[in-house]
N, C-alpha and C. Protein backbone atom coordinates (compact mmCIF):
# COMPACT_ATOMS: atom_id res chain seq x y z
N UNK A 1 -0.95 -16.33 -34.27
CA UNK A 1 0.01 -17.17 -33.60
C UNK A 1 1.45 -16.79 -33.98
N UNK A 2 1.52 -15.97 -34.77
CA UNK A 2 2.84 -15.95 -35.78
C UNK A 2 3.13 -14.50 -34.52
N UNK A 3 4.06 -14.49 -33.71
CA UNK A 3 4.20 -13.82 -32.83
C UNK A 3 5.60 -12.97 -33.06
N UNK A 4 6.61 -12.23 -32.80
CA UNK A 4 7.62 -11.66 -33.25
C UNK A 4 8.77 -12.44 -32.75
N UNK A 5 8.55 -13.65 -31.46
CA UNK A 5 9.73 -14.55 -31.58
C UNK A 5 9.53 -15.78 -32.88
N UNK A 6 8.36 -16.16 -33.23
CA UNK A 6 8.09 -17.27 -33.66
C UNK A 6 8.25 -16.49 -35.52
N UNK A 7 8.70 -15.52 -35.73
CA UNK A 7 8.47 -14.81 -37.05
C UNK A 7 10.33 -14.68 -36.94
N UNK A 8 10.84 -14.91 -35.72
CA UNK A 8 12.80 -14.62 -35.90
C UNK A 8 12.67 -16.25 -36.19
N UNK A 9 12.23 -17.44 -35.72
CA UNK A 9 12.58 -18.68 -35.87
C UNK A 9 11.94 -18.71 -37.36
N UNK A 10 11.29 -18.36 -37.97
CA UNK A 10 10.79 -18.85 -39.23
C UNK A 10 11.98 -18.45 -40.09
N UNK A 11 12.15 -17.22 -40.12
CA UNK A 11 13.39 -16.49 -40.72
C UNK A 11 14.91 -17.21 -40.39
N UNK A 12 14.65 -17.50 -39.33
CA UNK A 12 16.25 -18.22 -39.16
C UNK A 12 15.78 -19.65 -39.83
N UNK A 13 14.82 -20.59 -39.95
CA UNK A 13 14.99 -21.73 -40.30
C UNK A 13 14.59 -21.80 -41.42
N UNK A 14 14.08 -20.72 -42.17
CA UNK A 14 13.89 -20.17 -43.78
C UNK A 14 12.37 -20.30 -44.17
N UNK A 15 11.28 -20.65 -43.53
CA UNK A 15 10.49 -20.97 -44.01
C UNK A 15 8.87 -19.20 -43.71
N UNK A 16 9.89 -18.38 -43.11
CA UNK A 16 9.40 -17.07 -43.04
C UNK A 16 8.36 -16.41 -44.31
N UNK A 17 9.26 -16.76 -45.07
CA UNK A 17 8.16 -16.16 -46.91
C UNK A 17 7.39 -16.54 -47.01
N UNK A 18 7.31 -18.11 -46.78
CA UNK A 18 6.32 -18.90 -47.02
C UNK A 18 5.07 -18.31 -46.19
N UNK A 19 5.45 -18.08 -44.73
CA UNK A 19 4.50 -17.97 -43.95
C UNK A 19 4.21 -16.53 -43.96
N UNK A 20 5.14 -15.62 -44.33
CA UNK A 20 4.50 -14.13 -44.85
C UNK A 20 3.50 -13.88 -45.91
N UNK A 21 3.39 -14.70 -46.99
CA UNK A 21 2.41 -14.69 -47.90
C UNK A 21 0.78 -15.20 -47.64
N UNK A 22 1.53 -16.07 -46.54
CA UNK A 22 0.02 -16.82 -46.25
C UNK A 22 -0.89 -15.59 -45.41
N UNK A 23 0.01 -15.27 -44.42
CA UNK A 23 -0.73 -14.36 -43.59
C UNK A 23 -1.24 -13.25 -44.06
N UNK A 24 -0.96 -12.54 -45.56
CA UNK A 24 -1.26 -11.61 -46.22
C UNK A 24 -2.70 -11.75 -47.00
N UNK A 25 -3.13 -13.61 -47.24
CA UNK A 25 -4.44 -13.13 -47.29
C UNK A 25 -5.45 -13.15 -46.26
N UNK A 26 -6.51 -12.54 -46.68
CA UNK A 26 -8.11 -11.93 -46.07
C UNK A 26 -8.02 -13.48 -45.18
N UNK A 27 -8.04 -13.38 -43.46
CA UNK A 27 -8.59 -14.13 -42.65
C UNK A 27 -10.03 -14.46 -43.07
N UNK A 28 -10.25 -15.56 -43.39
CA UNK A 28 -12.15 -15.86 -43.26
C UNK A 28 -12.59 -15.19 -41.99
N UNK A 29 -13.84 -14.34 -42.09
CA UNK A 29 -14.61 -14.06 -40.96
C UNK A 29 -15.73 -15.33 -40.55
N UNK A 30 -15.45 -16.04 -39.32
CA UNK A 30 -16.49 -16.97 -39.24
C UNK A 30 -16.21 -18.14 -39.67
N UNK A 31 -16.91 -19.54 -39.46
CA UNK A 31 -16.93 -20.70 -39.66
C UNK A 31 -17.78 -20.93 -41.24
N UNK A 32 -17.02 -21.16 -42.30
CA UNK A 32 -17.60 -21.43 -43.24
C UNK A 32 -18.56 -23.12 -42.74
N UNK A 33 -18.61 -23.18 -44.64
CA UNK A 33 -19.69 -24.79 -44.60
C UNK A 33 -18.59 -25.72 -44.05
N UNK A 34 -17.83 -25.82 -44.86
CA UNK A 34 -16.63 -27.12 -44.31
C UNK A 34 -16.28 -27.11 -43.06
N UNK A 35 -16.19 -25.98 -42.40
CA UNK A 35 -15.98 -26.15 -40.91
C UNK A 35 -17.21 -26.67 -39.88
N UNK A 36 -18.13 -25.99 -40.14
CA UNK A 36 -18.78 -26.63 -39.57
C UNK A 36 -19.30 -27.93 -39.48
N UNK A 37 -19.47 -28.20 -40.95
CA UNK A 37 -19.66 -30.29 -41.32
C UNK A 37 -18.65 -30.67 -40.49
N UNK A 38 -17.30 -30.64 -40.63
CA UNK A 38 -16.53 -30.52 -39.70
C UNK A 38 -16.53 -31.09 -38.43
N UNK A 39 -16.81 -29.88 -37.64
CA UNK A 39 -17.33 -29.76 -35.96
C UNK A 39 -18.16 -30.76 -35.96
N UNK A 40 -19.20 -30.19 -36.79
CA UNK A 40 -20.79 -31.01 -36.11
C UNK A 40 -20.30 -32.88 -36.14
N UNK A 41 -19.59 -33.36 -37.03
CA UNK A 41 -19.41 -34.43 -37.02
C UNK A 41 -18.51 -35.22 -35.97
N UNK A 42 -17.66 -34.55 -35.45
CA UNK A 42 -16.37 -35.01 -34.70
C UNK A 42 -16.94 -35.70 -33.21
N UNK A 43 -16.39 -36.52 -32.95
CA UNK A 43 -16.75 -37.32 -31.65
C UNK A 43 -15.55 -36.78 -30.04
N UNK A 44 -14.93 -36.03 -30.82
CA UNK A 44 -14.16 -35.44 -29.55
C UNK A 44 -13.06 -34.46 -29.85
N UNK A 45 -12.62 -33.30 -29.34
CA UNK A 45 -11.79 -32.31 -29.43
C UNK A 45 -10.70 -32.55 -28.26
N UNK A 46 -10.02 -31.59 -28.87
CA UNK A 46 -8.48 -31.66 -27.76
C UNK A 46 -9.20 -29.89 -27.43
N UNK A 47 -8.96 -29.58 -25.99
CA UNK A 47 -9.04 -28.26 -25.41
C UNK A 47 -8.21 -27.59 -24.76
N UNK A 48 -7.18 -26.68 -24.99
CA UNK A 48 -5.98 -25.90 -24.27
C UNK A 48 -6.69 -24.43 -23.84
N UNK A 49 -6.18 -24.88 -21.73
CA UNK A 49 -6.33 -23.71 -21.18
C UNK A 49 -5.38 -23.02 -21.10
N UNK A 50 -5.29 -21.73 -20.32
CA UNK A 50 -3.92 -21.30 -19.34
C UNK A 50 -4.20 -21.40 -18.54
N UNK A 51 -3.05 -21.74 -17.60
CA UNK A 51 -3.78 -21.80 -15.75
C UNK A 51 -2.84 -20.28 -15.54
N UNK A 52 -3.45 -19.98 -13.79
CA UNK A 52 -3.11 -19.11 -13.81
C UNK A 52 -1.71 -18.18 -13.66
N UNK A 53 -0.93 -19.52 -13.48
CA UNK A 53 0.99 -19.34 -13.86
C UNK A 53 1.08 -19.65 -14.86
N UNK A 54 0.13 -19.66 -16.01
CA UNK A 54 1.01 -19.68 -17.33
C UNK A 54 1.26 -20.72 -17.86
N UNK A 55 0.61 -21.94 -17.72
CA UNK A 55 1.13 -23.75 -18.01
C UNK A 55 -0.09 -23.81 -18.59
N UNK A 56 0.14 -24.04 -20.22
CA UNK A 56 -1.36 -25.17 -20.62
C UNK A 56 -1.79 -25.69 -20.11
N UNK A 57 -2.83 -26.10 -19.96
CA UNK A 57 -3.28 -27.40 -19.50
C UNK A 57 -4.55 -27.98 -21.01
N UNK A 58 -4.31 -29.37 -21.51
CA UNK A 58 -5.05 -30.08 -22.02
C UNK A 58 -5.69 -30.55 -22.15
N UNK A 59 -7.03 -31.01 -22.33
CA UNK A 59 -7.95 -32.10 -21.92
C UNK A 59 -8.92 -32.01 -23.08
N UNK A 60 -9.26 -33.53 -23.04
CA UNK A 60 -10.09 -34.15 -23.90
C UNK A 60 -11.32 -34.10 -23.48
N UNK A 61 -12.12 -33.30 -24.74
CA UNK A 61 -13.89 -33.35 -24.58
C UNK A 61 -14.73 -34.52 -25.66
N UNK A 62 -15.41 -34.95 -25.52
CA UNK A 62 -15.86 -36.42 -26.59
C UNK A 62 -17.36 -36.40 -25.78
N UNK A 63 -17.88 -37.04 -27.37
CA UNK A 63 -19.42 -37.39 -26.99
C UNK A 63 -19.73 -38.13 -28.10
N UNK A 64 -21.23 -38.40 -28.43
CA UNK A 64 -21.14 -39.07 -29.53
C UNK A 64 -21.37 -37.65 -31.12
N UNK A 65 -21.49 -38.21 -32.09
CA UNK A 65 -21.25 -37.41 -33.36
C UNK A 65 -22.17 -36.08 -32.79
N UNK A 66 -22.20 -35.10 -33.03
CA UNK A 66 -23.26 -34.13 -32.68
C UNK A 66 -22.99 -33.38 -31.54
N UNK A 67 -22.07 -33.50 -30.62
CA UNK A 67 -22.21 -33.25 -29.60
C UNK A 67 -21.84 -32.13 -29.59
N UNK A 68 -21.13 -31.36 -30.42
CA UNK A 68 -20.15 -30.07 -30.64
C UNK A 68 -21.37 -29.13 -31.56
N UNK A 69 -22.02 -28.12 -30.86
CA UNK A 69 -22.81 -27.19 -31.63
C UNK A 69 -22.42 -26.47 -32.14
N UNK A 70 -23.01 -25.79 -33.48
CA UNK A 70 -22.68 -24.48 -34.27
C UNK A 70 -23.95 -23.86 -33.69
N UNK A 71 -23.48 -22.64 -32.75
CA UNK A 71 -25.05 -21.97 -32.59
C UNK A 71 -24.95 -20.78 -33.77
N UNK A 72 -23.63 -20.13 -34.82
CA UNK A 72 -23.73 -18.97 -35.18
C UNK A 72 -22.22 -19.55 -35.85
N UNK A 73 -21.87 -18.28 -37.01
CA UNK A 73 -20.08 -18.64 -37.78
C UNK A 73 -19.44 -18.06 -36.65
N UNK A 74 -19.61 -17.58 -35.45
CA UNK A 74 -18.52 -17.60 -34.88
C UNK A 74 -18.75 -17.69 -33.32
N UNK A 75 -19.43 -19.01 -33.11
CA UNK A 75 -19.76 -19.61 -31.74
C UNK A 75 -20.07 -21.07 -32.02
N UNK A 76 -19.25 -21.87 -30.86
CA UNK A 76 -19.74 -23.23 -30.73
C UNK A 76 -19.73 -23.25 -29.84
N UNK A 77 -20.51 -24.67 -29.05
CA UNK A 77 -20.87 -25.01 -27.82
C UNK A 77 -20.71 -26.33 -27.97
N UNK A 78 -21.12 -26.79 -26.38
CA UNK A 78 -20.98 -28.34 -26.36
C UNK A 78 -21.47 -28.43 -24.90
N UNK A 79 -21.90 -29.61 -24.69
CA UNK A 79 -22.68 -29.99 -22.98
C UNK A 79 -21.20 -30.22 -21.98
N UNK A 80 -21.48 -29.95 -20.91
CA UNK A 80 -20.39 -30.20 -19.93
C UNK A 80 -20.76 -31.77 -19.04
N UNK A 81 -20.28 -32.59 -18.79
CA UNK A 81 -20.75 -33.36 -17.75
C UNK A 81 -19.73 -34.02 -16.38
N UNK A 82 -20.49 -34.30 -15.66
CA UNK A 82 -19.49 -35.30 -14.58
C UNK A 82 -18.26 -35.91 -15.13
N UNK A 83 -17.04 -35.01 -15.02
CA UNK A 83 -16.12 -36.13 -14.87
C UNK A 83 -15.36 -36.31 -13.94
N UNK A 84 -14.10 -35.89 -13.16
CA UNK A 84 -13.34 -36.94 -12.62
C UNK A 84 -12.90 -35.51 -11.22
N UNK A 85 -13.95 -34.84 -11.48
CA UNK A 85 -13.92 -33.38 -10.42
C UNK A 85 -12.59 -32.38 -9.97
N UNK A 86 -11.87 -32.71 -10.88
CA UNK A 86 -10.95 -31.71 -10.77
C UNK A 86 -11.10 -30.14 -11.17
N UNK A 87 -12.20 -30.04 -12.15
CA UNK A 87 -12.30 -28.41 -12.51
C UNK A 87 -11.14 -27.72 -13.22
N UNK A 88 -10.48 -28.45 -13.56
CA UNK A 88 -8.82 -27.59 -14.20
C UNK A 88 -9.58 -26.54 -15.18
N UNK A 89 -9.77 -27.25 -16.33
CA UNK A 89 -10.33 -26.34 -17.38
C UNK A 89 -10.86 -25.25 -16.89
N UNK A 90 -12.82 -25.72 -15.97
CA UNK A 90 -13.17 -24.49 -15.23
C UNK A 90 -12.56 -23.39 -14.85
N UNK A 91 -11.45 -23.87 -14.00
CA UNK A 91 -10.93 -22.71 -12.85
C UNK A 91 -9.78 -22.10 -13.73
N UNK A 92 -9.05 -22.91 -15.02
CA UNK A 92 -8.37 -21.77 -15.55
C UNK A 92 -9.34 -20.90 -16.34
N UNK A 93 -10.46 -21.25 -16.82
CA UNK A 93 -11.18 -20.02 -17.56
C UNK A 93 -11.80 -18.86 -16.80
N UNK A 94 -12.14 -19.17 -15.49
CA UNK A 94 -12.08 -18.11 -14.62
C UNK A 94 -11.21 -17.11 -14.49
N UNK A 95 -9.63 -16.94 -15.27
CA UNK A 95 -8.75 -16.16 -14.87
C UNK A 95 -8.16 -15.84 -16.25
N UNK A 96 -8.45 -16.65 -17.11
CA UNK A 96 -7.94 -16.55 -18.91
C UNK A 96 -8.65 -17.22 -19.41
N UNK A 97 -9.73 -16.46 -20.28
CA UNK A 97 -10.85 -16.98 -21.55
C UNK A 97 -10.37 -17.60 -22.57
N UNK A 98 -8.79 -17.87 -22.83
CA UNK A 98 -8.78 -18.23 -23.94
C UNK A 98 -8.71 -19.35 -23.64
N UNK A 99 -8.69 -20.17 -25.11
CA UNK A 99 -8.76 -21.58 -25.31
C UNK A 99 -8.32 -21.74 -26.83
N UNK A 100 -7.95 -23.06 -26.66
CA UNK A 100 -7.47 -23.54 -28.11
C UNK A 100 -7.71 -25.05 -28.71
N UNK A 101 -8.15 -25.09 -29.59
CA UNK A 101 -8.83 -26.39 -29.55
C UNK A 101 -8.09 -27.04 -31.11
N UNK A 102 -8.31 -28.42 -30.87
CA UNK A 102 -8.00 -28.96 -32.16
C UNK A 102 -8.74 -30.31 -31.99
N UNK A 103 -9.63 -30.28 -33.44
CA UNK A 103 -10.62 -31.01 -33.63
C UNK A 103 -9.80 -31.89 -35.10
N UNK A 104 -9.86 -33.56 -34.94
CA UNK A 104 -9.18 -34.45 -34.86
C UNK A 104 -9.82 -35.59 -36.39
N UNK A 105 -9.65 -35.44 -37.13
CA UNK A 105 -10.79 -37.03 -37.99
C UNK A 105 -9.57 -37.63 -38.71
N UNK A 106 -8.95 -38.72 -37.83
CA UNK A 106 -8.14 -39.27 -37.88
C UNK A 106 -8.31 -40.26 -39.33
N UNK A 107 -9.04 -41.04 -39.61
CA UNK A 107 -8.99 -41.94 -40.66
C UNK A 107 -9.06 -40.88 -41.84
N UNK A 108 -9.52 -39.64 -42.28
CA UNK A 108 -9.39 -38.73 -43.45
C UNK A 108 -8.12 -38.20 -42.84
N UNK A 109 -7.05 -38.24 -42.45
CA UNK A 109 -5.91 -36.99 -41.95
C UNK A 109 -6.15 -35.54 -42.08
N UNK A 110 -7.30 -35.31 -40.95
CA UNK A 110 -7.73 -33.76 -41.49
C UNK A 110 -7.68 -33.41 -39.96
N UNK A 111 -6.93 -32.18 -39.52
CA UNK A 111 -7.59 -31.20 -38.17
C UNK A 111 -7.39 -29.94 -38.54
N UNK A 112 -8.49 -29.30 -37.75
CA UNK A 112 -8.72 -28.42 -37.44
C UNK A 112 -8.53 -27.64 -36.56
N UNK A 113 -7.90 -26.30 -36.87
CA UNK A 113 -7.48 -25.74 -35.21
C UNK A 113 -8.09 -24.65 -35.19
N UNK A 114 -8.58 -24.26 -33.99
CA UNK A 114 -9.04 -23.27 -33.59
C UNK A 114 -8.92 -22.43 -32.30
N UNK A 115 -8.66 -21.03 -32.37
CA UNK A 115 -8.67 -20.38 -31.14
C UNK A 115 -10.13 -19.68 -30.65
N UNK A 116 -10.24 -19.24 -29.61
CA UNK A 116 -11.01 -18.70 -29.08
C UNK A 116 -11.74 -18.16 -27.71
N UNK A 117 -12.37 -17.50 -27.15
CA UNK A 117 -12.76 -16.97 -25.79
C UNK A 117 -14.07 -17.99 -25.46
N UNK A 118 -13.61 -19.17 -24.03
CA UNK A 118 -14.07 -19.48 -24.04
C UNK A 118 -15.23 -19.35 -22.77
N UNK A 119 -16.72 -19.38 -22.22
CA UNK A 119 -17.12 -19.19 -20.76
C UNK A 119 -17.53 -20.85 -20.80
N UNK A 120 -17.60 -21.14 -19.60
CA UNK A 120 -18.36 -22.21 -18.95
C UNK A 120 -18.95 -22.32 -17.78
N UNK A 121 -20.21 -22.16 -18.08
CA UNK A 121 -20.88 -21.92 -16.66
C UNK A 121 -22.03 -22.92 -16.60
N UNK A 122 -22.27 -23.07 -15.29
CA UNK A 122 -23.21 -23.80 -14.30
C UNK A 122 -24.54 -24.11 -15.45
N UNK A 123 -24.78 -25.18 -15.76
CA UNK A 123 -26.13 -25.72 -16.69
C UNK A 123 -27.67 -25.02 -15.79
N UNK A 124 -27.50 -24.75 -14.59
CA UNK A 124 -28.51 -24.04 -13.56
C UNK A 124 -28.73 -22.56 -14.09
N UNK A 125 -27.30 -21.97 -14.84
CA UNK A 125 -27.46 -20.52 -14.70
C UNK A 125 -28.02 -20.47 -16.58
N UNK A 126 -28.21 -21.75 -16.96
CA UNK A 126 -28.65 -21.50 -18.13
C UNK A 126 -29.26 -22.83 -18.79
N UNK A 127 -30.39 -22.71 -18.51
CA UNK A 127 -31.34 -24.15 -18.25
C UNK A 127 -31.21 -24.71 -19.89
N UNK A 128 -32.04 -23.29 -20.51
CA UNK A 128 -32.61 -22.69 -21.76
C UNK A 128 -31.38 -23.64 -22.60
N UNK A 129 -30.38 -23.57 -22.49
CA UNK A 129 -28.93 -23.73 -23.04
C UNK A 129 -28.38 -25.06 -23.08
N UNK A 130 -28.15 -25.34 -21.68
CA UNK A 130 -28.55 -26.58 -21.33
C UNK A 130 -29.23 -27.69 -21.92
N UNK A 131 -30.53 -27.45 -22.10
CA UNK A 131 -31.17 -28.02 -23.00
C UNK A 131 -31.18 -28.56 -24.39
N UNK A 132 -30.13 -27.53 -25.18
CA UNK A 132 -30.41 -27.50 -26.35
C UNK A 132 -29.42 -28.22 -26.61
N UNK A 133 -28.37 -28.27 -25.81
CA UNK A 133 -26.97 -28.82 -25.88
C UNK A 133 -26.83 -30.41 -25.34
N UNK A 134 -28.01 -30.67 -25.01
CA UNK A 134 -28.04 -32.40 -23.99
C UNK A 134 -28.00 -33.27 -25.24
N UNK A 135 -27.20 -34.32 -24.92
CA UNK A 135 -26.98 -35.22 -25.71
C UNK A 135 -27.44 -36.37 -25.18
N UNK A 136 -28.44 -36.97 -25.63
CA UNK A 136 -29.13 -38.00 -25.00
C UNK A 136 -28.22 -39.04 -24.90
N UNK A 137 -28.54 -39.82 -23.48
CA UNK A 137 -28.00 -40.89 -22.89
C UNK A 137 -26.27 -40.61 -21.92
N UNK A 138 -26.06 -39.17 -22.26
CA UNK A 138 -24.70 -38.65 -21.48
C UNK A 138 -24.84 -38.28 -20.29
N UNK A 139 -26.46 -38.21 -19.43
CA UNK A 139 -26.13 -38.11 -18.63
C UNK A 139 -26.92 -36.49 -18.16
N UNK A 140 -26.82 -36.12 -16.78
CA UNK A 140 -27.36 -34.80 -16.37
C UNK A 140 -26.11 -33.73 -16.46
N UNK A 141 -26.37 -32.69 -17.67
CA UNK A 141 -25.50 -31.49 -18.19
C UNK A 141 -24.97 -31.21 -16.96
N UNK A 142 -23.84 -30.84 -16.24
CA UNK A 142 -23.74 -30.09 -15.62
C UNK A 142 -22.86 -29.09 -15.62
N UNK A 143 -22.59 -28.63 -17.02
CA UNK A 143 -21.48 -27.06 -17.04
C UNK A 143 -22.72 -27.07 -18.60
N UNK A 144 -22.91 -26.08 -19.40
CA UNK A 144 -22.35 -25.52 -20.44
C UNK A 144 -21.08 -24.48 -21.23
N UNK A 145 -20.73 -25.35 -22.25
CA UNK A 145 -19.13 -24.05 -22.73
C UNK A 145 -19.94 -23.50 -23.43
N UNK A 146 -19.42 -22.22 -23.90
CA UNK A 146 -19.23 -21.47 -25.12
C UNK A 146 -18.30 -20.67 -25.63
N UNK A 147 -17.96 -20.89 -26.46
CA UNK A 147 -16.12 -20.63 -27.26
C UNK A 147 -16.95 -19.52 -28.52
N UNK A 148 -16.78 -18.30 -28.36
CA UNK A 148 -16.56 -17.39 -29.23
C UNK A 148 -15.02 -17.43 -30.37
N UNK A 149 -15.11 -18.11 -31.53
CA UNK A 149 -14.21 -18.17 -32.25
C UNK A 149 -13.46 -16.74 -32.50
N UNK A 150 -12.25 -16.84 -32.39
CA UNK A 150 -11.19 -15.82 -33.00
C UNK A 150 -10.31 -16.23 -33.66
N UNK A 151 -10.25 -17.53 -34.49
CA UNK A 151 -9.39 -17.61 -35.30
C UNK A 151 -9.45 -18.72 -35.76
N UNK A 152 -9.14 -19.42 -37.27
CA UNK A 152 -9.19 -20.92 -37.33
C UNK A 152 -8.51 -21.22 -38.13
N UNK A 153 -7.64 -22.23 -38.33
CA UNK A 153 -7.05 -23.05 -39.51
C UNK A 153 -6.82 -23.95 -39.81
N UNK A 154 -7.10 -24.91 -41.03
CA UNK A 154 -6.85 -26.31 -41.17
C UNK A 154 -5.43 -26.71 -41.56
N UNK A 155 -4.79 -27.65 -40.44
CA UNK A 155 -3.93 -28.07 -40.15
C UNK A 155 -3.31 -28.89 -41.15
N UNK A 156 -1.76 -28.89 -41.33
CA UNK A 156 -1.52 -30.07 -42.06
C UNK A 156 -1.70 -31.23 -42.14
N UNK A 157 -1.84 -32.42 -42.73
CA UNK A 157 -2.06 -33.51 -42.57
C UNK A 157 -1.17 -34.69 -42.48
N UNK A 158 0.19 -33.87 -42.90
CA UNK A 158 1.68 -35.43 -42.74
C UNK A 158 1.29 -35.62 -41.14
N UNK A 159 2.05 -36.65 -40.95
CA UNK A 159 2.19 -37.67 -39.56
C UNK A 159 1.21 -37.70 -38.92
N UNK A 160 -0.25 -37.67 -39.48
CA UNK A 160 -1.66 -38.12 -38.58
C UNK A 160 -1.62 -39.76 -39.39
N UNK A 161 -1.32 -40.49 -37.84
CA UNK A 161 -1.60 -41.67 -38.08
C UNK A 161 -3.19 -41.74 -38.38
N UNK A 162 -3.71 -42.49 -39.42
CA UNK A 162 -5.00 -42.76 -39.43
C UNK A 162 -5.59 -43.90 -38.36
N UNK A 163 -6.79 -43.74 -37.48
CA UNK A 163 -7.47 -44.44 -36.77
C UNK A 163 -8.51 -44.15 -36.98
N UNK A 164 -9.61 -45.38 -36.16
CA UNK A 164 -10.72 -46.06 -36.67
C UNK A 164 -11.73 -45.97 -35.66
N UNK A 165 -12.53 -45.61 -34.48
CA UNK A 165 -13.34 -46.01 -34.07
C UNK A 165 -14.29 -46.81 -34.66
N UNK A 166 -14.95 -47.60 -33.49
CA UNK A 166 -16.29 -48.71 -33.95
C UNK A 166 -17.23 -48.69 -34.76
N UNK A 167 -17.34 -47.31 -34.77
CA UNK A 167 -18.08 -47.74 -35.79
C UNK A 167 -17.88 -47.56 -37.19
N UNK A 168 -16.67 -46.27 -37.58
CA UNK A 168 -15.83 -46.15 -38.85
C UNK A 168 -15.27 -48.17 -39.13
N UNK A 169 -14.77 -48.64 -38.10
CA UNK A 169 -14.07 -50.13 -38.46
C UNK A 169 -15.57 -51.12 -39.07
N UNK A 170 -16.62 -50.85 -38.44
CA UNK A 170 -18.01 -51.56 -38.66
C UNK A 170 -18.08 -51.06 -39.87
N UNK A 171 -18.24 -49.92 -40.20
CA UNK A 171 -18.90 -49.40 -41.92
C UNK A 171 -17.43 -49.67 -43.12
N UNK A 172 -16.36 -49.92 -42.44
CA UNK A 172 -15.22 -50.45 -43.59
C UNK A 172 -15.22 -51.78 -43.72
N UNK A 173 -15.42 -52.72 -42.17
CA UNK A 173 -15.33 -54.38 -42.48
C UNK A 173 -17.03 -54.59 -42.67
N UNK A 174 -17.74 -54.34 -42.22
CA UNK A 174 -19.00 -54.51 -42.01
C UNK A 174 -19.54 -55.68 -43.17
N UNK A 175 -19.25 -55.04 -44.52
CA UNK A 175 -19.98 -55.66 -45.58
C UNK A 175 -19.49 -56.93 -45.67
N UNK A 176 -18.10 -56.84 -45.71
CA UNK A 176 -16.71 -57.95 -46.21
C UNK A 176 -17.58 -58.96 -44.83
N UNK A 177 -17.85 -58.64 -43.53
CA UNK A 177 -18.26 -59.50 -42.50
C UNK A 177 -20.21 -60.07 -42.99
N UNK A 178 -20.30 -59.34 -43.43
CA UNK A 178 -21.93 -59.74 -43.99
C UNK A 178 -21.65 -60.71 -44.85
N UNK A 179 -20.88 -60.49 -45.86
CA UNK A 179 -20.49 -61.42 -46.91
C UNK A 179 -20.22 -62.78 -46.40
N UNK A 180 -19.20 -63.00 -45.70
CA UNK A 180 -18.62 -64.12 -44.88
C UNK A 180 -19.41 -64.70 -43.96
N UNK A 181 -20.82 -63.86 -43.69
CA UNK A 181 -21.04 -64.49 -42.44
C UNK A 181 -22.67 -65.52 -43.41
N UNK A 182 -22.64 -64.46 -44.82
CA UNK A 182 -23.96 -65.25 -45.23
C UNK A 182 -22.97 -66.47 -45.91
N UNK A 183 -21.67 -66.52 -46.64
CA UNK A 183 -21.45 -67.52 -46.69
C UNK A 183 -21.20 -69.28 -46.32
N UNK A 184 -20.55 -68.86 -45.01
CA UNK A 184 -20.76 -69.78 -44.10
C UNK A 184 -22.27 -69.99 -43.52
N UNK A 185 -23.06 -69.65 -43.56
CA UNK A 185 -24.70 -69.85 -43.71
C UNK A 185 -24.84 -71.13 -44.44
N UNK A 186 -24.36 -70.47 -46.07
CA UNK A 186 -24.74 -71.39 -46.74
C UNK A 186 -23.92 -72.61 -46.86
N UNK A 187 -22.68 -72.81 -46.52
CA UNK A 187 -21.81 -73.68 -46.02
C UNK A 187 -22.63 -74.70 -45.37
N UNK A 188 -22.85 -74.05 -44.01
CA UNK A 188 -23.24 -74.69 -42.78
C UNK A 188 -25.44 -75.59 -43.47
N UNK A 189 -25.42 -75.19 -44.35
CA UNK A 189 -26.72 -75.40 -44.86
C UNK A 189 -26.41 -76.59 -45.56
N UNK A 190 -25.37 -76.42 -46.69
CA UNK A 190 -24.71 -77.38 -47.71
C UNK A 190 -24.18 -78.55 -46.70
N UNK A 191 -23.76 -78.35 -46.00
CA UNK A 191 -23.14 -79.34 -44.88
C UNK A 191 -24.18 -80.35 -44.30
N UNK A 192 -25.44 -79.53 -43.98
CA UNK A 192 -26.42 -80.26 -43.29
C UNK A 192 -26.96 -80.83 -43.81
N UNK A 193 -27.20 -80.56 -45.05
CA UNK A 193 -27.62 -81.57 -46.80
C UNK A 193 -27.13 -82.48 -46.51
N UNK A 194 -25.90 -82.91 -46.51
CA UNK A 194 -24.99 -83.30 -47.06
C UNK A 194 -24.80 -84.84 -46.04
N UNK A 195 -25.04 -84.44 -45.05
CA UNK A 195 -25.41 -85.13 -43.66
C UNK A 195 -26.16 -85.67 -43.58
N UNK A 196 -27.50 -85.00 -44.05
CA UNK A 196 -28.41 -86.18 -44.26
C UNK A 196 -29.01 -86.91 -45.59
């Protein structure tokens, strides 16, 4: 990413050394362990295409935990399904494979970024695939991706607001609500004593 305009802005805003040293060590080949625990866990990614003038385009992929495969250290996948029929993503990967993704676990302030070549094709032209990738209750597959990794790095963590989905908020209040809810039990028990 460190490109020869983005290597004059580091140098002009001073932080160039910093980022010359980093780039000097050994790239990991492949998705280590942490990345993948990682992936496999995440409930949804951010995905950057190119269209074919040259404009990102963004969009959000989500499923439940699991939905993001490690088939290999340097391939993931994930099921495609019905959404809102525009094809953006599709039709820019038809003309530029790349993609860029950043995978998100907001309540730890941790992402992950990753580049890579991505295909997505018809769940018909690959049943076998299809299959392996269905996430029960989402529905009938109808694309599979596959993103050949070329590059990855874990992102800083200042200004990630921390958030909670339902069921992260259930496993933090959950107990504190068990607690309260057997208390008033016994409240409502003591009360009825008490009554008669």
């Amino acid at each position: 990413m460190f490109t020869d305009a983005v290597q004059r802005e580091q140098t002009a805003q001073g932080s160039r050394e910093t980022y010359a040293r980093m780039t000097q060590r050994p790239a990991p080949v492949g998705l280590g362990e942490d990345e993948i625990a990682f992936l496999t866990t995440r409930t949804s990614v951010y995905m950057a295409t190119v269209s074919q003038t040259g404009w990102p385009y963004v969009q959000h992929r989500g499923g439940p935990r699991g939905f993001i495969k490690v088939a290999d250290p340097l391939t993931i996948a994930f099921a495609d399904y019905r959404g809102n029929r525009q094809f953006v993503s599709k039709g820019n990967l038809t003309t530029d494979d790349r993609v860029s993704l950043f995978a998100m676990d907001y309540p730890r302030k941790a992402r992950l970024k990753l580049l890579g070549h991505a295909v997505m094709q018809s769940a018909e032209n690959a049943p076998d695939l299809a299959e392996q990738l269905a996430t029960e209750g989402q529905g009938k597959v109808e694309r599979v991706v596959t993103i050949k990794i070329a590059a990855f790095d874990w992102n800083c963590p200042q200004f990630i607001t921390p958030r909670f989905d339902a069921e992260e908020m259930a496993a933090l209040v959950g107990p504190e609500i068990t607690r309260l809810e057997n208390r008033i039990a016994e409240l409502e028990a003591e009360l009825a004593d008490l009554r008669s």
